[in-house]
PDB file of N, CA and C in Angstrom:
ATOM      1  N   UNK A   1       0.817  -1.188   0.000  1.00  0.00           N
ATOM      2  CA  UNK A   1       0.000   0.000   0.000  1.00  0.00           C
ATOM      3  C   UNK A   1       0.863   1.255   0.000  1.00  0.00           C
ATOM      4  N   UNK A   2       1.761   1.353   0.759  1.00  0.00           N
ATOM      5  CA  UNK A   2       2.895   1.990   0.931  1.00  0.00           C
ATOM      6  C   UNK A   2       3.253   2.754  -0.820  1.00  0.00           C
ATOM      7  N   UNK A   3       4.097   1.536  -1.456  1.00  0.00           N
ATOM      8  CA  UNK A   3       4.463   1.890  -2.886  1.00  0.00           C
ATOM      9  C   UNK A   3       3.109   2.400  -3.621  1.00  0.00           C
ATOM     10  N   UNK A   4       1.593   1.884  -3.415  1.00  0.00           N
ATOM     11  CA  UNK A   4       0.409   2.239  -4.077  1.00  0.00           C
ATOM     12  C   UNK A   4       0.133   3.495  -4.406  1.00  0.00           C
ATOM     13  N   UNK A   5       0.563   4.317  -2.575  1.00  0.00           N
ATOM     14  CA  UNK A   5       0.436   5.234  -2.413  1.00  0.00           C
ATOM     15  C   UNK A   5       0.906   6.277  -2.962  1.00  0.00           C
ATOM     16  N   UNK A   6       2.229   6.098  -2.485  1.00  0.00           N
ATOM     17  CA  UNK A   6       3.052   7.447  -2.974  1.00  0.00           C
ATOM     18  C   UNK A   6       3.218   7.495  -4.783  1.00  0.00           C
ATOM     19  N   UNK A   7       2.862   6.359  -5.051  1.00  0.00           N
ATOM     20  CA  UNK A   7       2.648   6.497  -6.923  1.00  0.00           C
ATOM     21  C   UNK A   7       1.448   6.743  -7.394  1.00  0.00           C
ATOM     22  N   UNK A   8       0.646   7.534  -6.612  1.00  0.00           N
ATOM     23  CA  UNK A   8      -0.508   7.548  -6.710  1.00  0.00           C
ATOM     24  C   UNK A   8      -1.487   8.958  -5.845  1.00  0.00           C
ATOM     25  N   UNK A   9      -0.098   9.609  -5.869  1.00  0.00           N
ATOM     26  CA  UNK A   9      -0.366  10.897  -4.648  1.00  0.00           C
ATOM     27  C   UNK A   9      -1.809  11.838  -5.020  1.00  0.00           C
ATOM     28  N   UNK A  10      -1.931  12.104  -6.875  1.00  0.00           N
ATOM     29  CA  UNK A  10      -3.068  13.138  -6.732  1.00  0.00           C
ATOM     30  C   UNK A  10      -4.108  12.355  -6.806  1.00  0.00           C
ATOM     31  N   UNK A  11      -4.379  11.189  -6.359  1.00  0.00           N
ATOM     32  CA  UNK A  11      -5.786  10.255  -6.691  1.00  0.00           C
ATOM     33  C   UNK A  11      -5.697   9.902  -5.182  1.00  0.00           C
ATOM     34  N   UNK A  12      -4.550   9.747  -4.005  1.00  0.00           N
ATOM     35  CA  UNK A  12      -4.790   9.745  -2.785  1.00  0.00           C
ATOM     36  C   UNK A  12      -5.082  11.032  -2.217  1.00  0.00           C
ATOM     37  N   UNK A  13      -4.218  11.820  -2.768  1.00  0.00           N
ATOM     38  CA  UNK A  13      -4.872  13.283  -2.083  1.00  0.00           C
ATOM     39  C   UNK A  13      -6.025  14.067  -2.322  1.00  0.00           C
ATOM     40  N   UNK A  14      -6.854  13.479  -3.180  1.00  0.00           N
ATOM     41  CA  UNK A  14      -8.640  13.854  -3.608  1.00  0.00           C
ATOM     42  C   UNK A  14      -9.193  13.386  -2.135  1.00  0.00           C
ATOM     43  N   UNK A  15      -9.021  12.272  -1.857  1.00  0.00           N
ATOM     44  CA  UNK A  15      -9.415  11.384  -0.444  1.00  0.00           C
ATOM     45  C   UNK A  15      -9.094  11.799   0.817  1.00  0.00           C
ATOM     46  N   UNK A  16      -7.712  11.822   0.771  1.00  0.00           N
ATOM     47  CA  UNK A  16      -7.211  11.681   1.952  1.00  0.00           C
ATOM     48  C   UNK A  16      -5.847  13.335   2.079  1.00  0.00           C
ATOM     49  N   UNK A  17      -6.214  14.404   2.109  1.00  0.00           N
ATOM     50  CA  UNK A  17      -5.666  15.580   1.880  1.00  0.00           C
ATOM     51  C   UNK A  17      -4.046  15.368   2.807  1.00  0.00           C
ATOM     52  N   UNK A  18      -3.152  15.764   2.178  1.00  0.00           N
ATOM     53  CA  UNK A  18      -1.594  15.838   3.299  1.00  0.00           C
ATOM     54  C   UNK A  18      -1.445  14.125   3.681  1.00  0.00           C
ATOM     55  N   UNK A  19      -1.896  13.151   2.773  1.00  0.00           N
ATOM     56  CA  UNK A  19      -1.019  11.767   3.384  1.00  0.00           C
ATOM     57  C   UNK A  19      -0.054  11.945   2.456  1.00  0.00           C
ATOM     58  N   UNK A  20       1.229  11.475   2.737  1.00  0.00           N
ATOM     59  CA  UNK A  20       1.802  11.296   1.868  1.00  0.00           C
ATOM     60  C   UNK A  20       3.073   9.811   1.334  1.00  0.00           C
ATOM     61  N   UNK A  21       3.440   9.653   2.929  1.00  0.00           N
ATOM     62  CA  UNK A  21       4.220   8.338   3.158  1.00  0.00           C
ATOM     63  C   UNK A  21       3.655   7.446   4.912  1.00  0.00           C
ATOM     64  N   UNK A  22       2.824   6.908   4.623  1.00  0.00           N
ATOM     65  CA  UNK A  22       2.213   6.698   5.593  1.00  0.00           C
ATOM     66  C   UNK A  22       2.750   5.195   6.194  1.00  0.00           C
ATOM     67  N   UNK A  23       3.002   5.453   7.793  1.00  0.00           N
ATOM     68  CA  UNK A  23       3.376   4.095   8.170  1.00  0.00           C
ATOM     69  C   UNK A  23       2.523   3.175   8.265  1.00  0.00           C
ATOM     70  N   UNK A  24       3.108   1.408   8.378  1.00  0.00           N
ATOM     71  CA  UNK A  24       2.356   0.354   8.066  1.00  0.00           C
ATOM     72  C   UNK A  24       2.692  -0.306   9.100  1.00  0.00           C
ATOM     73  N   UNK A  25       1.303  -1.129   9.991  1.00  0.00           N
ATOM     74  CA  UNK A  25       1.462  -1.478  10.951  1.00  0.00           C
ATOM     75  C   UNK A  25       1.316  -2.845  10.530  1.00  0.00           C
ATOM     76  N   UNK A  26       2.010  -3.849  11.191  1.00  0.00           N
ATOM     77  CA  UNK A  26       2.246  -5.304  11.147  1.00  0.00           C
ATOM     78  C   UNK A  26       1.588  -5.412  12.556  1.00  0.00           C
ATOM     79  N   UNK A  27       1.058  -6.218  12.601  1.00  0.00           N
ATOM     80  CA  UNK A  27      -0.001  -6.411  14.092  1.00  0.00           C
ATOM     81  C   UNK A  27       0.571  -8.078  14.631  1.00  0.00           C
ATOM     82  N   UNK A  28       1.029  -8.480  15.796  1.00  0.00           N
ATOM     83  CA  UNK A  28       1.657  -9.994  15.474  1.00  0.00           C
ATOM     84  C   UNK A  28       1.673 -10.782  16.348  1.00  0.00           C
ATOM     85  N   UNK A  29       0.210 -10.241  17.403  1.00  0.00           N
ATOM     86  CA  UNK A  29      -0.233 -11.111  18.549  1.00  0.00           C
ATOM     87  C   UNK A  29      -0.171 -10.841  19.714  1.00  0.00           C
ATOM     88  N   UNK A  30       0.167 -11.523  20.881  1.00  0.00           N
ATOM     89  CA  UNK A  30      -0.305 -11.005  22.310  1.00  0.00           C
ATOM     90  C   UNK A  30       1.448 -10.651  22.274  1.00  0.00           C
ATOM     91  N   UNK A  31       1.519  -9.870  23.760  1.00  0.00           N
ATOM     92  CA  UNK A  31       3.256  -9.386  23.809  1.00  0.00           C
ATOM     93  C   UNK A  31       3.431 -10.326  25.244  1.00  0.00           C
ATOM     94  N   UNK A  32       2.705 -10.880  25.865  1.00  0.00           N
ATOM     95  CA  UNK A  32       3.046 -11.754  27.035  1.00  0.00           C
ATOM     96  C   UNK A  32       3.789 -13.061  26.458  1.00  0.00           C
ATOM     97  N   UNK A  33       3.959 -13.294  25.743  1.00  0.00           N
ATOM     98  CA  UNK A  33       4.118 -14.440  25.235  1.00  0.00           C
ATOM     99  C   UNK A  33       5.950 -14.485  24.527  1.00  0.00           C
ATOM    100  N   UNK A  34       6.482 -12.965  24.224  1.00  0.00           N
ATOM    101  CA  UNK A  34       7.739 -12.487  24.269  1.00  0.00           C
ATOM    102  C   UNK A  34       8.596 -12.560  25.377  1.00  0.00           C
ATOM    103  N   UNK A  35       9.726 -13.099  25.217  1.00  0.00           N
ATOM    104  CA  UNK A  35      10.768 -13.307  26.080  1.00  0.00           C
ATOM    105  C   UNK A  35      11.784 -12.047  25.730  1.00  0.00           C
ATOM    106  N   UNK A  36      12.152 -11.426  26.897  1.00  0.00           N
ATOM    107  CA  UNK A  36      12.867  -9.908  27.029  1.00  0.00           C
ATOM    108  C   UNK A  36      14.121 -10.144  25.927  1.00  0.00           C
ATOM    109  N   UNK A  37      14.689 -11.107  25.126  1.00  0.00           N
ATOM    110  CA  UNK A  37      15.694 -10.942  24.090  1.00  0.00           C
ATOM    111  C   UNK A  37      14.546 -10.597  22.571  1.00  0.00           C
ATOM    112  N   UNK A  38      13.473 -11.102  22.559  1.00  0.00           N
ATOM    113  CA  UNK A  38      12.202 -10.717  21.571  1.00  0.00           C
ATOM    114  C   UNK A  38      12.415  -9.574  21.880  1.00  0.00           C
ATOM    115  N   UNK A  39      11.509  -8.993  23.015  1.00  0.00           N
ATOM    116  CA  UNK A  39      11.029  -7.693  23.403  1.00  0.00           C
ATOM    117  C   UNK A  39      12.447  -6.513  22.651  1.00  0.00           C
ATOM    118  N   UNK A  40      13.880  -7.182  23.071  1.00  0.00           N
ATOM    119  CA  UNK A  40      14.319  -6.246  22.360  1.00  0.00           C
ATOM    120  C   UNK A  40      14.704  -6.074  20.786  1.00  0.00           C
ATOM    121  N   UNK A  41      14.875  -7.261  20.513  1.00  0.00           N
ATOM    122  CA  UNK A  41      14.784  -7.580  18.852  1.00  0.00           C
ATOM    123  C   UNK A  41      13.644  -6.538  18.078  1.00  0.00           C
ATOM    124  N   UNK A  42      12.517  -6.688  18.803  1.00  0.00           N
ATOM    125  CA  UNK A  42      11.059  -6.210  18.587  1.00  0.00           C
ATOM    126  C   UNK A  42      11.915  -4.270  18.619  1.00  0.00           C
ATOM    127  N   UNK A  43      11.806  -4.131  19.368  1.00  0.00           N
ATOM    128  CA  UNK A  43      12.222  -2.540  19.843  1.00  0.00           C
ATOM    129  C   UNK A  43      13.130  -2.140  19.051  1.00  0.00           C
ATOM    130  N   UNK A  44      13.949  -3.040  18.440  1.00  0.00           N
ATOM    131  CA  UNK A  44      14.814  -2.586  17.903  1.00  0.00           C
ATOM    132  C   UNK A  44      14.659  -2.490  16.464  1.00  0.00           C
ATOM    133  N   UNK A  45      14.038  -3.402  15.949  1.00  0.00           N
ATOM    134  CA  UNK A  45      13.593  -3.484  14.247  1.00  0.00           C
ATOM    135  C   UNK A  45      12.544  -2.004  14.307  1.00  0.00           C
ATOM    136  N   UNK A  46      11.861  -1.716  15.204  1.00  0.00           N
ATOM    137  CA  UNK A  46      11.246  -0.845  15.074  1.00  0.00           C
ATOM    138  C   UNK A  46      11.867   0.691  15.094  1.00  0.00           C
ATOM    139  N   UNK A  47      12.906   0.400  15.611  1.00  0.00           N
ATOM    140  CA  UNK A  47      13.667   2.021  15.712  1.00  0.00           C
ATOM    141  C   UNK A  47      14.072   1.849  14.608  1.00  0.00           C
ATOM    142  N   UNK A  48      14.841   0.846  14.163  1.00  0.00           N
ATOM    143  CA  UNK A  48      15.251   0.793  12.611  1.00  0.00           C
ATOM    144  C   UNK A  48      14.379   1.500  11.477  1.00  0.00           C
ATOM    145  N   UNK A  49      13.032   0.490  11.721  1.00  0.00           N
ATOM    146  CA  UNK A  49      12.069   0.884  10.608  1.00  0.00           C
ATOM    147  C   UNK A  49      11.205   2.112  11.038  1.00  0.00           C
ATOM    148  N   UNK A  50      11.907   3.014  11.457  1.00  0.00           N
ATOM    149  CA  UNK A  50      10.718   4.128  11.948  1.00  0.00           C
ATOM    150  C   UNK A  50      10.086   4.860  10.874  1.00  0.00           C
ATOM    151  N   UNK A  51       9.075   5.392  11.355  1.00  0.00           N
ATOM    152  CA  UNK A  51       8.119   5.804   9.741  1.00  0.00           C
ATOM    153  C   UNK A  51       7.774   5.088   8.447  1.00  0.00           C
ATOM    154  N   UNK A  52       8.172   4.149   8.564  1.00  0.00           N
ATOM    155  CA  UNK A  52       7.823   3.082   7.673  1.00  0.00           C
ATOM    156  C   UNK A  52       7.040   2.074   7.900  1.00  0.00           C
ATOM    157  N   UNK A  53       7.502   1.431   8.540  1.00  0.00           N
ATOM    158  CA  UNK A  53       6.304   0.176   9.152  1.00  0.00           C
ATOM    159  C   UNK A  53       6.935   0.225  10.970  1.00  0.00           C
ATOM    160  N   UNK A  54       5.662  -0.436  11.559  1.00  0.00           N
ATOM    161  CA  UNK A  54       5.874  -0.735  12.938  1.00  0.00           C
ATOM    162  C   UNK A  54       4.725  -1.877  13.158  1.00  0.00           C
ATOM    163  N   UNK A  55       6.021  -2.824  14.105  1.00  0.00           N
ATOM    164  CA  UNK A  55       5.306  -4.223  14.149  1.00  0.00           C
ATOM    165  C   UNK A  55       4.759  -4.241  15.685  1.00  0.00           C
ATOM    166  N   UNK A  56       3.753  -4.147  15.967  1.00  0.00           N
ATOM    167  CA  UNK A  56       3.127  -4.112  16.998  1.00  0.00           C
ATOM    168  C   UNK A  56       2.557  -5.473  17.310  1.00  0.00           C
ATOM    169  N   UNK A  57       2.331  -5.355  18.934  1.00  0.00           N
ATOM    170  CA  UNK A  57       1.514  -6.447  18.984  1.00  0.00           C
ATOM    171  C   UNK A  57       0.330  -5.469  19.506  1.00  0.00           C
ATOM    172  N   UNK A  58      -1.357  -6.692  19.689  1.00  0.00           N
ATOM    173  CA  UNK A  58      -2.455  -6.683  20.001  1.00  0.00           C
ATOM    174  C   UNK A  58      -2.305  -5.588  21.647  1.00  0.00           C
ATOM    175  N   UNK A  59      -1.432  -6.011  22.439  1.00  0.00           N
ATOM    176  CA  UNK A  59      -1.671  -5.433  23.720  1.00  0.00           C
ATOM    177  C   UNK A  59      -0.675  -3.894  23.395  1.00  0.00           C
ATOM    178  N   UNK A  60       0.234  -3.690  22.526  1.00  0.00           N
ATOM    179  CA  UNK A  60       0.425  -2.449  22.343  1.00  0.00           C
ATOM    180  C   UNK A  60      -0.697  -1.823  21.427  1.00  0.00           C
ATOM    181  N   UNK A  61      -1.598  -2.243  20.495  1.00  0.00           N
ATOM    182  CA  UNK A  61      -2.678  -0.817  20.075  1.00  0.00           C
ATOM    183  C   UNK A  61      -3.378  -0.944  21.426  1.00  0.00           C
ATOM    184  N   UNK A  62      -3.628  -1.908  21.809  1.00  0.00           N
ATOM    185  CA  UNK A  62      -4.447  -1.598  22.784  1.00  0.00           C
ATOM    186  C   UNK A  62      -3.891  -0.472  24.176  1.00  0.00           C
ATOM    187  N   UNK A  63      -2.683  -0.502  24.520  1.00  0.00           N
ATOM    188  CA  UNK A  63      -2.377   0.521  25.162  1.00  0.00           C
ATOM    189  C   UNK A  63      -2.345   1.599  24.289  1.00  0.00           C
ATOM    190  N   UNK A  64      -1.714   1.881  23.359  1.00  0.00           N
ATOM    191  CA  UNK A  64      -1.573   3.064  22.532  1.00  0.00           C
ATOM    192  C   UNK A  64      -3.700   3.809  22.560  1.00  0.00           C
ATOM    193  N   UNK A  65      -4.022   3.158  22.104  1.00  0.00           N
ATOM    194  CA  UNK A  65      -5.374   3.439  22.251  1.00  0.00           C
ATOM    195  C   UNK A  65      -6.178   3.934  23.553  1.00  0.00           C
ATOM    196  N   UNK A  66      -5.746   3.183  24.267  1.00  0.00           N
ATOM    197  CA  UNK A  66      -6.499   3.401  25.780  1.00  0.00           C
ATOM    198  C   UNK A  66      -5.631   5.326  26.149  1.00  0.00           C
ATOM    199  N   UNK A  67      -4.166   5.302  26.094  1.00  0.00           N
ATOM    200  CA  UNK A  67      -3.485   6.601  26.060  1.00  0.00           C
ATOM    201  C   UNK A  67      -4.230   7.515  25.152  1.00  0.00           C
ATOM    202  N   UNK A  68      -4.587   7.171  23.879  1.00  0.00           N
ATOM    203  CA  UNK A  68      -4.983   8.302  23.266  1.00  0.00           C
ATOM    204  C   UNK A  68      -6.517   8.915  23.633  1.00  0.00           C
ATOM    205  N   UNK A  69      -7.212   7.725  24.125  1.00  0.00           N
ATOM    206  CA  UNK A  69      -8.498   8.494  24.575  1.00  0.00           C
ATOM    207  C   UNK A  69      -8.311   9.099  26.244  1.00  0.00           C
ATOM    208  N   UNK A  70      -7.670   8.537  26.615  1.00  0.00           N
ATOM    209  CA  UNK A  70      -7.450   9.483  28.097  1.00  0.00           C
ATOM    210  C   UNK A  70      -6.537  10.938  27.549  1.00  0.00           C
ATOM    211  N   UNK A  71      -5.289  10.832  26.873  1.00  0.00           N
ATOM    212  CA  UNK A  71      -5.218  12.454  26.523  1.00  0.00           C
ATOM    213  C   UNK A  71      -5.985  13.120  25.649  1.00  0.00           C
ATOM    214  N   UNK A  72      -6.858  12.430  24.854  1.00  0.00           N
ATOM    215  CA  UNK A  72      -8.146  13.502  24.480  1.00  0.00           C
ATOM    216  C   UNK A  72      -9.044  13.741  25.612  1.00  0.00           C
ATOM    217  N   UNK A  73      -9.897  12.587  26.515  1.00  0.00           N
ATOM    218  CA  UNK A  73     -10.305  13.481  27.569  1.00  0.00           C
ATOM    219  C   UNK A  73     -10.112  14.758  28.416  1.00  0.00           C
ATOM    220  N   UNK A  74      -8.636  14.347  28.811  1.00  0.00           N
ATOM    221  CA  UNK A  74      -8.218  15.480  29.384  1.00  0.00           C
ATOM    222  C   UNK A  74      -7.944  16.428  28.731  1.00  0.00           C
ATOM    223  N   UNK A  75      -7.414  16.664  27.259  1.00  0.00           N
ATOM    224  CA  UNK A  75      -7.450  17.725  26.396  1.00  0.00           C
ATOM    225  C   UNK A  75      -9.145  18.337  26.564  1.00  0.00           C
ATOM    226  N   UNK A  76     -10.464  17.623  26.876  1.00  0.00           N
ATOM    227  CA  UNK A  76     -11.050  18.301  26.779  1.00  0.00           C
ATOM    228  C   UNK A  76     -11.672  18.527  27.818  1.00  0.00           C
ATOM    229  N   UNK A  77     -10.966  18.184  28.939  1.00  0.00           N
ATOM    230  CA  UNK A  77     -11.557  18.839  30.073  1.00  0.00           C
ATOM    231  C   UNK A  77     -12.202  17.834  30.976  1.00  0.00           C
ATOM    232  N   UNK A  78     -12.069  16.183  30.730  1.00  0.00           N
ATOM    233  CA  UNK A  78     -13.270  15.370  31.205  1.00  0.00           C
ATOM    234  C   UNK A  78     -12.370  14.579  31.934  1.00  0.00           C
ATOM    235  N   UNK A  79     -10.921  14.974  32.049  1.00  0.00           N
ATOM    236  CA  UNK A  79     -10.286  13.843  33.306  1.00  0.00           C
ATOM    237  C   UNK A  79      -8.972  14.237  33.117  1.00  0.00           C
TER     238      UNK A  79
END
């Protein structure tokens, strides 16, 4: 999607205004199940690949998510 994209900028930007190289998330299961030499393998391919893709697991969107609606609450005043 990545390559789709950026060869394809004035037919994405009718849609989707200012995307232009958008990262790609690899999603790749629970993170309990990683042993701390993973965990850093994991951390580390990801600093590598920054802005490009990021391989997450299930319990990181799920934190990332739970963070983003508590700092929008409090951005708006509700906690």
């Amino acid at each position: 999607w990545q390559e789709w994209i950026e060869a394809n900028l004035p037919t994405v930007e009718r849609y989707y205004p200012g995307i232009r190289s958008p990262e790609a998330w690899v999603i790749i299961g629970r993170d309990s199940g990683l042993a701390n030499p993973e965990r850093r393998r994991l951390a580390r391919r990801n600093v590598n690949m920054r802005g490009r893709v990021a391989v997450k697991t299930y319990d990181d969107v799920l934190r990332d998510a739970k963070a983003y609606v508590h700092a929008l609450a409090r951005a708006l005043g509700g906690g």
